[in-house]
C-alpha atoms as a PDB file:
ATOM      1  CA  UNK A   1     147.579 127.480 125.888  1.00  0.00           C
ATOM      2  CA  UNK A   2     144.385 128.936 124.583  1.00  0.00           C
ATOM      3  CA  UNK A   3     140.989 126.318 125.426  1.00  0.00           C
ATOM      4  CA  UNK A   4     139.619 125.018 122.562  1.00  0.00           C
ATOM      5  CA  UNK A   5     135.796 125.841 122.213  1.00  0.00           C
ATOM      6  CA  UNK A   6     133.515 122.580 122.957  1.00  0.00           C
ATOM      7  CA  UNK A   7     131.268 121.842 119.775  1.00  0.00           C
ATOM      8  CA  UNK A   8     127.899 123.120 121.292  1.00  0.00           C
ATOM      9  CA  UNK A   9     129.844 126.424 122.453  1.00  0.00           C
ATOM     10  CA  UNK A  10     130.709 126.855 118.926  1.00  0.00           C
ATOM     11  CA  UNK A  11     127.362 126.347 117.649  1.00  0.00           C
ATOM     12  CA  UNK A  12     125.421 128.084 119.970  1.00  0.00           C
ATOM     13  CA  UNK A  13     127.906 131.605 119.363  1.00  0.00           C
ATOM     14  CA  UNK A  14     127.275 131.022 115.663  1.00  0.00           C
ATOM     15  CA  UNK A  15     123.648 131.118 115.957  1.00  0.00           C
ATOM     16  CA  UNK A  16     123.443 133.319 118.867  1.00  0.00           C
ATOM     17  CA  UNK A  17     125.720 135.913 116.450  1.00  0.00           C
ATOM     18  CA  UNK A  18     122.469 135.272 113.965  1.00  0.00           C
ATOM     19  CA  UNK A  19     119.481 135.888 116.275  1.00  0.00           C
ATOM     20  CA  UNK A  20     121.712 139.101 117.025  1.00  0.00           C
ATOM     21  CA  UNK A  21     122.569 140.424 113.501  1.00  0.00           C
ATOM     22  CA  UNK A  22     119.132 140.142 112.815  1.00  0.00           C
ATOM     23  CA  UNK A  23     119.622 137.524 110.350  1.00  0.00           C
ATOM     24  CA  UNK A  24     117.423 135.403 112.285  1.00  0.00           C
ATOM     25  CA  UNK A  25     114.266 137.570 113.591  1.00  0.00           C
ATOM     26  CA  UNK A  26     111.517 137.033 117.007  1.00  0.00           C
ATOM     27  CA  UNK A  27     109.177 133.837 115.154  1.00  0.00           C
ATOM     28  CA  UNK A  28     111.601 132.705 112.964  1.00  0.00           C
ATOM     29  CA  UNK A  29     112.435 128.886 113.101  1.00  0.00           C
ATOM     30  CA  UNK A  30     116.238 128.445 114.371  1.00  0.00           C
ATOM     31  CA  UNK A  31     117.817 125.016 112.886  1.00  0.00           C
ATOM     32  CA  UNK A  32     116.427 121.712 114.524  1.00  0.00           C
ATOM     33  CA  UNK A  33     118.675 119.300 116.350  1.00  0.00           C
ATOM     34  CA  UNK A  34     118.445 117.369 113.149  1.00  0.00           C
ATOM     35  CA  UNK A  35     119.705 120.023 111.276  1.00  0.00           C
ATOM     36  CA  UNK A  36     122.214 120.613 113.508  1.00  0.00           C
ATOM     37  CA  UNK A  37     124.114 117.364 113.123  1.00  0.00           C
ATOM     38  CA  UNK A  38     124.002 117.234 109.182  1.00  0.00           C
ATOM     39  CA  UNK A  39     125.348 121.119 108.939  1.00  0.00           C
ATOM     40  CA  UNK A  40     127.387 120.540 111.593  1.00  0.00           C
ATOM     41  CA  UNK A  41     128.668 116.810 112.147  1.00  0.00           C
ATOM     42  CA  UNK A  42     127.990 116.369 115.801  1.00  0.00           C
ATOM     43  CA  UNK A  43     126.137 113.927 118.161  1.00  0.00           C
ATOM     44  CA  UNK A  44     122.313 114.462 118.474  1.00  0.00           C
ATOM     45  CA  UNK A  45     123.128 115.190 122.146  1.00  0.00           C
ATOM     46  CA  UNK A  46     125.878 118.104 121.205  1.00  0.00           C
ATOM     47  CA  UNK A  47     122.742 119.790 119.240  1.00  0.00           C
ATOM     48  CA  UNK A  48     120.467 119.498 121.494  1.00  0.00           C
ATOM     49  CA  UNK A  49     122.964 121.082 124.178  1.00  0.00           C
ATOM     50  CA  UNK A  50     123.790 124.056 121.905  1.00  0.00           C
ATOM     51  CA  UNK A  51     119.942 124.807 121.550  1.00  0.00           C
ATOM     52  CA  UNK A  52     119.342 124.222 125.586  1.00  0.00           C
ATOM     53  CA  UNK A  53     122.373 126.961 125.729  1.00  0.00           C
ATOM     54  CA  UNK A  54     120.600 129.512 123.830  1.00  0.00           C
ATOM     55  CA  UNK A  55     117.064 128.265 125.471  1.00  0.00           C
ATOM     56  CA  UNK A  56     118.728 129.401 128.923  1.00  0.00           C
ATOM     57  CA  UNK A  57     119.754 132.871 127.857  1.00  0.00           C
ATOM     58  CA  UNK A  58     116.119 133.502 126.677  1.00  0.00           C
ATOM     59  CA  UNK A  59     116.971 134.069 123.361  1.00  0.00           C
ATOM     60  CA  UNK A  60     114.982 130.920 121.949  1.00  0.00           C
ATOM     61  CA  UNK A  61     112.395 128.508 122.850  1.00  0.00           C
ATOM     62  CA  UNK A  62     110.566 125.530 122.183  1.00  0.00           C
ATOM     63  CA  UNK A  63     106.848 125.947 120.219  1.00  0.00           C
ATOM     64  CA  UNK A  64     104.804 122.225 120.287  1.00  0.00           C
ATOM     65  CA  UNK A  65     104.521 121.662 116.764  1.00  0.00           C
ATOM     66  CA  UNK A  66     106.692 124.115 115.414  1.00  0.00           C
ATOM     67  CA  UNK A  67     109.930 123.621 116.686  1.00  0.00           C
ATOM     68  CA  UNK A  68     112.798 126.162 118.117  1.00  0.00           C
ATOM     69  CA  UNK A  69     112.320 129.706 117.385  1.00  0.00           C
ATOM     70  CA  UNK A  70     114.018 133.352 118.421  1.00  0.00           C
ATOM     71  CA  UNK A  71     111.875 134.824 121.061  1.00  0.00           C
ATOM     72  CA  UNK A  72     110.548 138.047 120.884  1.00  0.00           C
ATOM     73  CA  UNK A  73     112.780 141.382 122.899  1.00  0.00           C
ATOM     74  CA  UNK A  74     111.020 141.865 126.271  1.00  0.00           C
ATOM     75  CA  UNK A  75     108.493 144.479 126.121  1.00  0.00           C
ATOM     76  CA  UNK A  76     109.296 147.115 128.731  1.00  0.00           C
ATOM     77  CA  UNK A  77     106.785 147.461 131.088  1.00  0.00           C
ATOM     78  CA  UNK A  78     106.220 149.452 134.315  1.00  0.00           C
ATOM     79  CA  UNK A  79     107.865 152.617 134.982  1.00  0.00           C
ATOM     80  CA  UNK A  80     111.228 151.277 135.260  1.00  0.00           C
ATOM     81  CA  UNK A  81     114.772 153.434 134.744  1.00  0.00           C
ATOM     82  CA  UNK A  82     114.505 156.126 132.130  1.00  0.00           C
ATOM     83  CA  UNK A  83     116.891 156.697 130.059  1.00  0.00           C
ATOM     84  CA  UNK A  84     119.610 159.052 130.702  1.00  0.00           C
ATOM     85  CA  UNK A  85     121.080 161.914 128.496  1.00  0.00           C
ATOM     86  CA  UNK A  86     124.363 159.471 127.743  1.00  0.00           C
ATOM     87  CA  UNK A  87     121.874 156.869 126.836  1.00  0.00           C
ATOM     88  CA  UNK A  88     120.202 159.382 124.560  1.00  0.00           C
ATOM     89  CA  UNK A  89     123.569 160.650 123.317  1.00  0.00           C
ATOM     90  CA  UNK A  90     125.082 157.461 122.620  1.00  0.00           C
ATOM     91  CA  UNK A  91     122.159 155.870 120.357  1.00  0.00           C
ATOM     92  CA  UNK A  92     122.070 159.166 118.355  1.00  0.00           C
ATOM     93  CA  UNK A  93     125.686 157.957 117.327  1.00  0.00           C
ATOM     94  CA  UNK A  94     125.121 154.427 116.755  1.00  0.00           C
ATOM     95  CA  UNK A  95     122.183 155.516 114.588  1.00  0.00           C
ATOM     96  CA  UNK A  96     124.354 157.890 112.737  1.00  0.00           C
ATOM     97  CA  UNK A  97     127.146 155.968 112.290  1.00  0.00           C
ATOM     98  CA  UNK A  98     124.690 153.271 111.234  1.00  0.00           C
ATOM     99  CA  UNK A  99     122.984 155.470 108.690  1.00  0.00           C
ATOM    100  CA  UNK A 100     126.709 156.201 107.190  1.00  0.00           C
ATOM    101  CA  UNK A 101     127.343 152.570 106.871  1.00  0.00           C
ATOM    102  CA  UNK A 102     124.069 151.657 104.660  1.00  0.00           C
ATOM    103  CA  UNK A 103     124.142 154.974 102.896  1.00  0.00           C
ATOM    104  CA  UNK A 104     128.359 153.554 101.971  1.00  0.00           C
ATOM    105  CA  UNK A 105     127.608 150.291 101.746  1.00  0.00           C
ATOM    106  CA  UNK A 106     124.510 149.441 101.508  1.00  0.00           C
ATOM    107  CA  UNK A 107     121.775 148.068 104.133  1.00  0.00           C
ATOM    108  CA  UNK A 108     122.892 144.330 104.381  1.00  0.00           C
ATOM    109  CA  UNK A 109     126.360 145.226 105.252  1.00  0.00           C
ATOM    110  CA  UNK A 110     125.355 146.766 108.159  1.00  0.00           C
ATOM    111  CA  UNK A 111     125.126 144.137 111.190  1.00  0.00           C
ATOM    112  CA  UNK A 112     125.410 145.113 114.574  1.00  0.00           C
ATOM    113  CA  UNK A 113     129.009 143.429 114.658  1.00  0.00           C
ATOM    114  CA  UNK A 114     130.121 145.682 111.841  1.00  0.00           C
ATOM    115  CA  UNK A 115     128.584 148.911 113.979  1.00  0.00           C
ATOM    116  CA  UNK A 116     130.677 148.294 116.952  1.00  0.00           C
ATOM    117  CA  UNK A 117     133.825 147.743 115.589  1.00  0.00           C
ATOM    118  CA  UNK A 118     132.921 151.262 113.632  1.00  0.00           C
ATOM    119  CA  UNK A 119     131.951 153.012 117.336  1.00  0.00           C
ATOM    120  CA  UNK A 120     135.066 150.738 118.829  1.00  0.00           C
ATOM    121  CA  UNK A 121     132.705 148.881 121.016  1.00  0.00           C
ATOM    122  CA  UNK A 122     131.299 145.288 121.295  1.00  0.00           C
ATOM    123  CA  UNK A 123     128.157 144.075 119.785  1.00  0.00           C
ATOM    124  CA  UNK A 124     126.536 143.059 122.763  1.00  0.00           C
ATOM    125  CA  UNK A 125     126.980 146.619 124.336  1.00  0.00           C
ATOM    126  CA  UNK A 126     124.847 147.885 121.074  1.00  0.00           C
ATOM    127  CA  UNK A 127     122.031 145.953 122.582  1.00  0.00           C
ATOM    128  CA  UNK A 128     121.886 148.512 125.791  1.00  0.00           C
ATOM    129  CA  UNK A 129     119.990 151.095 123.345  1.00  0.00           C
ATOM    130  CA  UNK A 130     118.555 148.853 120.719  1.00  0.00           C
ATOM    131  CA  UNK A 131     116.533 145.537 120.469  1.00  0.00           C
ATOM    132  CA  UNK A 132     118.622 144.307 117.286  1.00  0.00           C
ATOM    133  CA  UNK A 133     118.730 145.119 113.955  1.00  0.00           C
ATOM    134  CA  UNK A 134     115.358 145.833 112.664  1.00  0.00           C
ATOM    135  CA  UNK A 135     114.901 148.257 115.847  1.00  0.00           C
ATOM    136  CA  UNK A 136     118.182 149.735 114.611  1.00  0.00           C
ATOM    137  CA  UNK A 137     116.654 150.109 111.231  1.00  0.00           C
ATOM    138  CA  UNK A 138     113.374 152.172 112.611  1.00  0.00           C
ATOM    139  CA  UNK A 139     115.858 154.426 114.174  1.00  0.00           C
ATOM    140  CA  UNK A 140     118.094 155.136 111.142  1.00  0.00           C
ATOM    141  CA  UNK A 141     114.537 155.586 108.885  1.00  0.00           C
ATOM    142  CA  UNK A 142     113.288 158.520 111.353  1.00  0.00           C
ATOM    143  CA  UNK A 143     116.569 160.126 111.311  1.00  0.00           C
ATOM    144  CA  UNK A 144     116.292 160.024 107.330  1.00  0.00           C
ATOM    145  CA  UNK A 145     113.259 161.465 107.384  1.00  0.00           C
ATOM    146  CA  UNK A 146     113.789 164.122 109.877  1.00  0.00           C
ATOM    147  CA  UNK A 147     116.823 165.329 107.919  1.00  0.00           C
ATOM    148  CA  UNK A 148     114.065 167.290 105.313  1.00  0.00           C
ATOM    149  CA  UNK A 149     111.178 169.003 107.804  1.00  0.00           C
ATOM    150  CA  UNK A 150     107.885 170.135 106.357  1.00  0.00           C
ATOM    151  CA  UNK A 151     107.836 173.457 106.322  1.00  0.00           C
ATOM    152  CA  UNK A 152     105.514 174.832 108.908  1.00  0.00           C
ATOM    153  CA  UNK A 153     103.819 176.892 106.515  1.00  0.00           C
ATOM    154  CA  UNK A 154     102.992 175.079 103.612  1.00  0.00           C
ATOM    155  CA  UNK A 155     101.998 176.181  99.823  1.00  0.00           C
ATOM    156  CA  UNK A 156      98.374 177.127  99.942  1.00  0.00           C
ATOM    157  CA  UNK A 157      97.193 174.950  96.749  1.00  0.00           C
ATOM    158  CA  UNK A 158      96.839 171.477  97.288  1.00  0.00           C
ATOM    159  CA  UNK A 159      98.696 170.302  94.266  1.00  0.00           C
ATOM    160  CA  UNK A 160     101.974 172.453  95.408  1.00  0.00           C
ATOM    161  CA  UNK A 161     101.418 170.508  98.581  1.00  0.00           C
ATOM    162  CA  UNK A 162     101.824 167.263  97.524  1.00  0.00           C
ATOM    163  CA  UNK A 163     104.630 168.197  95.066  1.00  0.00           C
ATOM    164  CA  UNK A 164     106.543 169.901  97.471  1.00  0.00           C
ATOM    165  CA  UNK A 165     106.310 166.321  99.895  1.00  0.00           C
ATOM    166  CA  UNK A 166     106.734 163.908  96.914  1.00  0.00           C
ATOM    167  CA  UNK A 167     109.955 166.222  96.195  1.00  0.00           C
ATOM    168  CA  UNK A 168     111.567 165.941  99.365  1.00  0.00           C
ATOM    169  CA  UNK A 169     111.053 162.527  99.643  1.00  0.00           C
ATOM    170  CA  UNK A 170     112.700 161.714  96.617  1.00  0.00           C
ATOM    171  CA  UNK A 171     115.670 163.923  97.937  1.00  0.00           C
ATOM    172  CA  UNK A 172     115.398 161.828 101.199  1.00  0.00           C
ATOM    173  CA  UNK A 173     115.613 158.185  98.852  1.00  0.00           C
ATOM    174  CA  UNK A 174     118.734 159.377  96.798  1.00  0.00           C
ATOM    175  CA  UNK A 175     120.535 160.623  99.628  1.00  0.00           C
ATOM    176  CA  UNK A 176     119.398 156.988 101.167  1.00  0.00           C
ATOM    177  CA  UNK A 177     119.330 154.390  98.329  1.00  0.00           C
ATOM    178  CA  UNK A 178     118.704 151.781 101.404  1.00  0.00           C
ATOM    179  CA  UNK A 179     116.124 153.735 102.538  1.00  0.00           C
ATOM    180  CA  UNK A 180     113.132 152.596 100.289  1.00  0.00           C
ATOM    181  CA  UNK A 181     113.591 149.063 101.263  1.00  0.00           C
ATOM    182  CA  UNK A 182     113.359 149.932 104.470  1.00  0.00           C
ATOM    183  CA  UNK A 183     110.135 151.240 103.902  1.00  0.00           C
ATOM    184  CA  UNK A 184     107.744 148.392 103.570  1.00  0.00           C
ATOM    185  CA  UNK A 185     103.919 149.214 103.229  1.00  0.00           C
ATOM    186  CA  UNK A 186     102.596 146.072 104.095  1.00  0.00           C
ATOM    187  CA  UNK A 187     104.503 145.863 107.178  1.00  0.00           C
ATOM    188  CA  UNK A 188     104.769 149.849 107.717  1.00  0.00           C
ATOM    189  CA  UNK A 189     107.294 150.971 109.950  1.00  0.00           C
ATOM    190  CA  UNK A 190     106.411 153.555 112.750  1.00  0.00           C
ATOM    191  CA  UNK A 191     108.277 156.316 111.923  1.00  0.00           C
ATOM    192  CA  UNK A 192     106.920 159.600 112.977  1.00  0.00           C
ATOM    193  CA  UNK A 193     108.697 161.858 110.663  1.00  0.00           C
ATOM    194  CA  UNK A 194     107.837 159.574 107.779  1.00  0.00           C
ATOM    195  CA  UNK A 195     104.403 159.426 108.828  1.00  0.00           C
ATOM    196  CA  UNK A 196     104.491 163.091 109.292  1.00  0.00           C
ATOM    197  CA  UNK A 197     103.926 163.590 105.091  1.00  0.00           C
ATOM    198  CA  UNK A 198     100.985 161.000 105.449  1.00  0.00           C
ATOM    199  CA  UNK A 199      99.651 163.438 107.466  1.00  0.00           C
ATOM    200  CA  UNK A 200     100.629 165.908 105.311  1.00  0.00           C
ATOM    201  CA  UNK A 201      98.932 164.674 102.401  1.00  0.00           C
ATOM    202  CA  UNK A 202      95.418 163.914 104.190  1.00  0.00           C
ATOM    203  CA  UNK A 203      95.475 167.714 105.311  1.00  0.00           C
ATOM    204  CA  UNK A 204      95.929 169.355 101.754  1.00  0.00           C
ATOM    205  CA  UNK A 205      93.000 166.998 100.937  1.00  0.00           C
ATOM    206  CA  UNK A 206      90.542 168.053 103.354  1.00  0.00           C
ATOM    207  CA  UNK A 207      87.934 170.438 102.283  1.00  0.00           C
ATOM    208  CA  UNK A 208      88.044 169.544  98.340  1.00  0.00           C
ATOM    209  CA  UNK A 209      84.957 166.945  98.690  1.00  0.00           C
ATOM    210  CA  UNK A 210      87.024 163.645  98.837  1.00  0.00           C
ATOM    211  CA  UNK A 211      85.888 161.103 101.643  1.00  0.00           C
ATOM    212  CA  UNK A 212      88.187 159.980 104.396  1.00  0.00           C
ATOM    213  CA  UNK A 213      88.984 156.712 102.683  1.00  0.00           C
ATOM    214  CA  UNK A 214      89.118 158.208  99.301  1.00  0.00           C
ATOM    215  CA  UNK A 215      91.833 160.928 101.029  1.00  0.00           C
ATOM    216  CA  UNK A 216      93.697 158.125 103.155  1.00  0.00           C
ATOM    217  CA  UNK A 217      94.301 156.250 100.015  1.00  0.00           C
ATOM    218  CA  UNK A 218      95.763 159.442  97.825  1.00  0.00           C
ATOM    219  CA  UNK A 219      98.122 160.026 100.321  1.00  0.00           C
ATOM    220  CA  UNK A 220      99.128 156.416 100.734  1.00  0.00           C
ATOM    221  CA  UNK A 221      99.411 156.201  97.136  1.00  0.00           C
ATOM    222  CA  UNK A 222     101.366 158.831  96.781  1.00  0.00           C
ATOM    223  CA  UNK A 223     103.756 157.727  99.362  1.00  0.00           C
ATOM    224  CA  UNK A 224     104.032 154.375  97.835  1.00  0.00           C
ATOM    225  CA  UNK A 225     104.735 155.926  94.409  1.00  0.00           C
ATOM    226  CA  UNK A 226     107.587 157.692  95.101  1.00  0.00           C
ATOM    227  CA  UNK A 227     109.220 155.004  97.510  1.00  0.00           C
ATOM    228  CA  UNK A 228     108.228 152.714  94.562  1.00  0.00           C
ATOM    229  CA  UNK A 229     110.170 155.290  92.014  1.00  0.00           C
ATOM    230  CA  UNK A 230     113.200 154.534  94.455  1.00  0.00           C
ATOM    231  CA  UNK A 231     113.245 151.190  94.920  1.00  0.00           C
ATOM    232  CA  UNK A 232     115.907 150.723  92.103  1.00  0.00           C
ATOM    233  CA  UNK A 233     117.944 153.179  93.857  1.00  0.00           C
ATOM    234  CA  UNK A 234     120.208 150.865  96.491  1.00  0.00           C
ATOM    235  CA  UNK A 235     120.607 148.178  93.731  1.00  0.00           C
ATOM    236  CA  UNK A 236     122.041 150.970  91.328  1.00  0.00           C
ATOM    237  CA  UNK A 237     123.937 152.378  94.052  1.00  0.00           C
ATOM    238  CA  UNK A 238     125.653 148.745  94.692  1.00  0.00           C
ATOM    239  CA  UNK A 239     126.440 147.895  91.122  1.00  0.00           C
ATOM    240  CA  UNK A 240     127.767 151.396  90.625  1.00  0.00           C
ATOM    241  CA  UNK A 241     130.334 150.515  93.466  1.00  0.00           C
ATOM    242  CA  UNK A 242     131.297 147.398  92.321  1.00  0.00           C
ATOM    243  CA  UNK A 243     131.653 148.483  88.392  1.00  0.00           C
ATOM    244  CA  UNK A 244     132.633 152.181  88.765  1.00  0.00           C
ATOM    245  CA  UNK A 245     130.654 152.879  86.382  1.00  0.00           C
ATOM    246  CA  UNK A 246     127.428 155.460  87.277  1.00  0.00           C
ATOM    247  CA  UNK A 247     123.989 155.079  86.782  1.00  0.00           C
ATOM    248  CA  UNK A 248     123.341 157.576  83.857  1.00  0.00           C
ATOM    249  CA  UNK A 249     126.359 156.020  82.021  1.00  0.00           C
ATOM    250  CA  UNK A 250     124.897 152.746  82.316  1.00  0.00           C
ATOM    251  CA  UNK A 251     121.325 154.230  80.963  1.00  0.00           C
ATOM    252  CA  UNK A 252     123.198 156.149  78.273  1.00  0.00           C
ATOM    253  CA  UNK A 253     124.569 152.997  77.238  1.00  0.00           C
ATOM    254  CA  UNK A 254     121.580 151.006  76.900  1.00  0.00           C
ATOM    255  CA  UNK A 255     119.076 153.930  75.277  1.00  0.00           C
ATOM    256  CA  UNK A 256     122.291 153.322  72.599  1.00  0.00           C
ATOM    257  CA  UNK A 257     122.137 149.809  72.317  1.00  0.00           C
ATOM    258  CA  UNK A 258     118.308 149.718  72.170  1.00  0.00           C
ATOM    259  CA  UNK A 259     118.173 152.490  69.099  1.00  0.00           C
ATOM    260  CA  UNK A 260     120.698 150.423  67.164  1.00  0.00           C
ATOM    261  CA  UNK A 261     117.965 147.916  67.709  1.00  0.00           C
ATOM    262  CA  UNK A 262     115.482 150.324  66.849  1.00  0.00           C
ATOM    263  CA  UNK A 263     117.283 151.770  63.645  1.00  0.00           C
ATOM    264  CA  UNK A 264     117.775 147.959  62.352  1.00  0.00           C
ATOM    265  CA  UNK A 265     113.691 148.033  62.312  1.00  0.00           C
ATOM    266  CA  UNK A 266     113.278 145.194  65.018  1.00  0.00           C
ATOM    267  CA  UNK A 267     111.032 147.862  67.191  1.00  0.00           C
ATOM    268  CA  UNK A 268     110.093 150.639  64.750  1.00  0.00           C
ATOM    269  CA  UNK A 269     107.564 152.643  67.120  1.00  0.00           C
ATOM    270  CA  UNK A 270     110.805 152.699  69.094  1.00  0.00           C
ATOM    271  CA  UNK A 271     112.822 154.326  66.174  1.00  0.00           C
ATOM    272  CA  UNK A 272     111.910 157.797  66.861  1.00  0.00           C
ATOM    273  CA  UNK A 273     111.064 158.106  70.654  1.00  0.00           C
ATOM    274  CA  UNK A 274     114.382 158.364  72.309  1.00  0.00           C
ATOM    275  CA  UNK A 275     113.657 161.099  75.064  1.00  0.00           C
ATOM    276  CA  UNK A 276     116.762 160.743  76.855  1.00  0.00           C
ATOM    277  CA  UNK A 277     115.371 159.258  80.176  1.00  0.00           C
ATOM    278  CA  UNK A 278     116.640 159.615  83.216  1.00  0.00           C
ATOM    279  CA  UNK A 279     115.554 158.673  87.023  1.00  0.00           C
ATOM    280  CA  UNK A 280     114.872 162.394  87.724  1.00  0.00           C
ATOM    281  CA  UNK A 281     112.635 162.634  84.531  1.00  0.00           C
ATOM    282  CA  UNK A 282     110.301 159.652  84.811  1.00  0.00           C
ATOM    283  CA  UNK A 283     110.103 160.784  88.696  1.00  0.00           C
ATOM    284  CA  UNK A 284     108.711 163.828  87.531  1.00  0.00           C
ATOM    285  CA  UNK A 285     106.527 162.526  84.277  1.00  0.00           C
ATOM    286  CA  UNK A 286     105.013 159.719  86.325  1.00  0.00           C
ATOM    287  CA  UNK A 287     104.307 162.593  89.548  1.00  0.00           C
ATOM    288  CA  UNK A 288     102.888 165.222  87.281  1.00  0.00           C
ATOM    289  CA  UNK A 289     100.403 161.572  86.029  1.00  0.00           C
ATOM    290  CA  UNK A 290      99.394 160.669  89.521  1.00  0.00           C
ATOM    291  CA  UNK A 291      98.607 164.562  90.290  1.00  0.00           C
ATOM    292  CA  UNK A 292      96.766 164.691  87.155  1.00  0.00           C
ATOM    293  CA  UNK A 293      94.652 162.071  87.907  1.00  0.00           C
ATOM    294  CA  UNK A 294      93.845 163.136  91.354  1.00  0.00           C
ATOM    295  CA  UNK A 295      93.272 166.366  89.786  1.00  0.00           C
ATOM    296  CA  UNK A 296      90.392 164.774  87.983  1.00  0.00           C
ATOM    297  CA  UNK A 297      88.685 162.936  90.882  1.00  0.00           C
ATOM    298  CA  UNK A 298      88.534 166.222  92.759  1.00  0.00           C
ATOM    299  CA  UNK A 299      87.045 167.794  89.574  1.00  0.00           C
ATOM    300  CA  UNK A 300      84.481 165.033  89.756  1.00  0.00           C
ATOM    301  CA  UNK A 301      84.150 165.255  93.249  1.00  0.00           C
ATOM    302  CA  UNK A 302      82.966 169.172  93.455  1.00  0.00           C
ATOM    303  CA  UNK A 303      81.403 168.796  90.098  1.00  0.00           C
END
């Protein structure tokens, strides 16, 4: 006869399954003992067990005046084992099979209990080759971005330049739709192929009279516009999954509902200005804008 799992067991594997998901992150505040008991139903003692139980495998402890939180992966330190080529092999294809997951499904449906039941392993053996789930995220983002190299020799203008990387970044975020959100600027992720088209940027920049700040924040902006452009790319990915119906037809739809609006005089500038809009066409209006503009700065710049 199967054991039935005590109360703090059971708690402890739920939020031990969180802190490993990702769902709770290093510094985030795990329930109190309090909590515990009201979600929960058990004895002050039971929650207080469950937390000692996580305390004990390191994955949480006990701030003065803050309460419980997820402790932060152990940095490595010292010269320690390096990894071998299996190592190297394997987390290749949990970062592949991860990519094809979000790029399916979407980036929240990807936990690392959902990965190893796609590579027909356990969770915790996932944990060998990554820290968690935002590690695992780093990972997948570099692969995206390696997938489109900068060609070693580039267009000699620098407006070609930056098209040419704005381009193939917006091929990396449709072939991606999570891959945008991934991409957070105020909390920028170290990816070395992404940051490769930073660099990319700053050197079509240099020699045209523009500062170093002035240059950093062109090719920053520029970075942020088209990850910006493709922010609505995952949602529209999701809701054409769940409706079956695609992104252009949804569009279509509402440039028709909006110029039966129009026609019944409730917006007349709007009457006439249908342009038949599309993701790929405001990419490209609001590009050729930004390029203009920087266009203009360099014109005052050398002027």
């Amino acid at each position: 006869m199967e054991r039935k799992q005590a109360p703090y067991a059971r708690i402890a594997a739920e939020l031990r399954e969180r802190i490993q998901c990702g769902e709770l992150r290093p510094g985030d505040r795990v329930p109190s003992t309090r909590a515990i008991t009201q979600r929960w139903g058990v004895a002050m003692a039971t929650a207080s067990k469950a937390l000692a139980t996580l305390g004990q495998e390191g994955l949480v402890r006990a701030l003065p005046g803050v309460g419980t939180v997820v402790t932060a992966p152990p940095a490595t330190s010292g010269p320690g084992p390096r990894p071998t080529a299996d190592d190297t092999v394997q987390r290749a294809r949990m970062v592949r099979a991860a990519v094809e997951i979000a790029d399916a499904e979407g980036l929240a449906a990807l936990t690392m209990r959902r990965l190893g039941v796609e590579l027909g392993t356990s969770a915790m053996s996932l944990y060998r080759h990554v820290n968690g789930k935002e590690h695992l995220v780093v990972l997948m983002s570099d692969a995206a971005f390696g997938e489109q190299s900068l060609p070693q020799w580039p267009p000699p203008h620098w407006r070609e330049r930056l098209e040419l990387s704005a381009t193939l970044q917006w091929r990396l975020y449709q072939a991606h739709p999570w891959l945008a959100g991934a991409m957070n600027l105020n909390q920028p992720l170290l990816v070395p192929n992404g940051i490769r088209h930073i660099d990319w940027a700053l050197a079509a920049l240099d020699g045209l009279g523009l500062d170093a700040g002035t240059r950093m924040h062109a090719a920053v902006t520029l970075f942020a516009y088209v990850r910006g452009h493709a922010m609505g790319l995952e949602p529209e990915s999701a809701a054409a999954r769940s409706s079956g119906v695609s992104g252009e037809q949804r569009m279509q739809a509402q440039e028709d509902r909006l110029a039966a609006r129009a026609g019944g005089g409730a917006f007349p500038a709007l009457a006439d200005a249908r342009a038949g809009l599309s993701p790929e066409s405001l990419f490209r209006f609001g590009l050729t804008a930004l390029l203009d503009g920087l266009a203009a700065r360099l014109t005052t710049a050398t002027g």
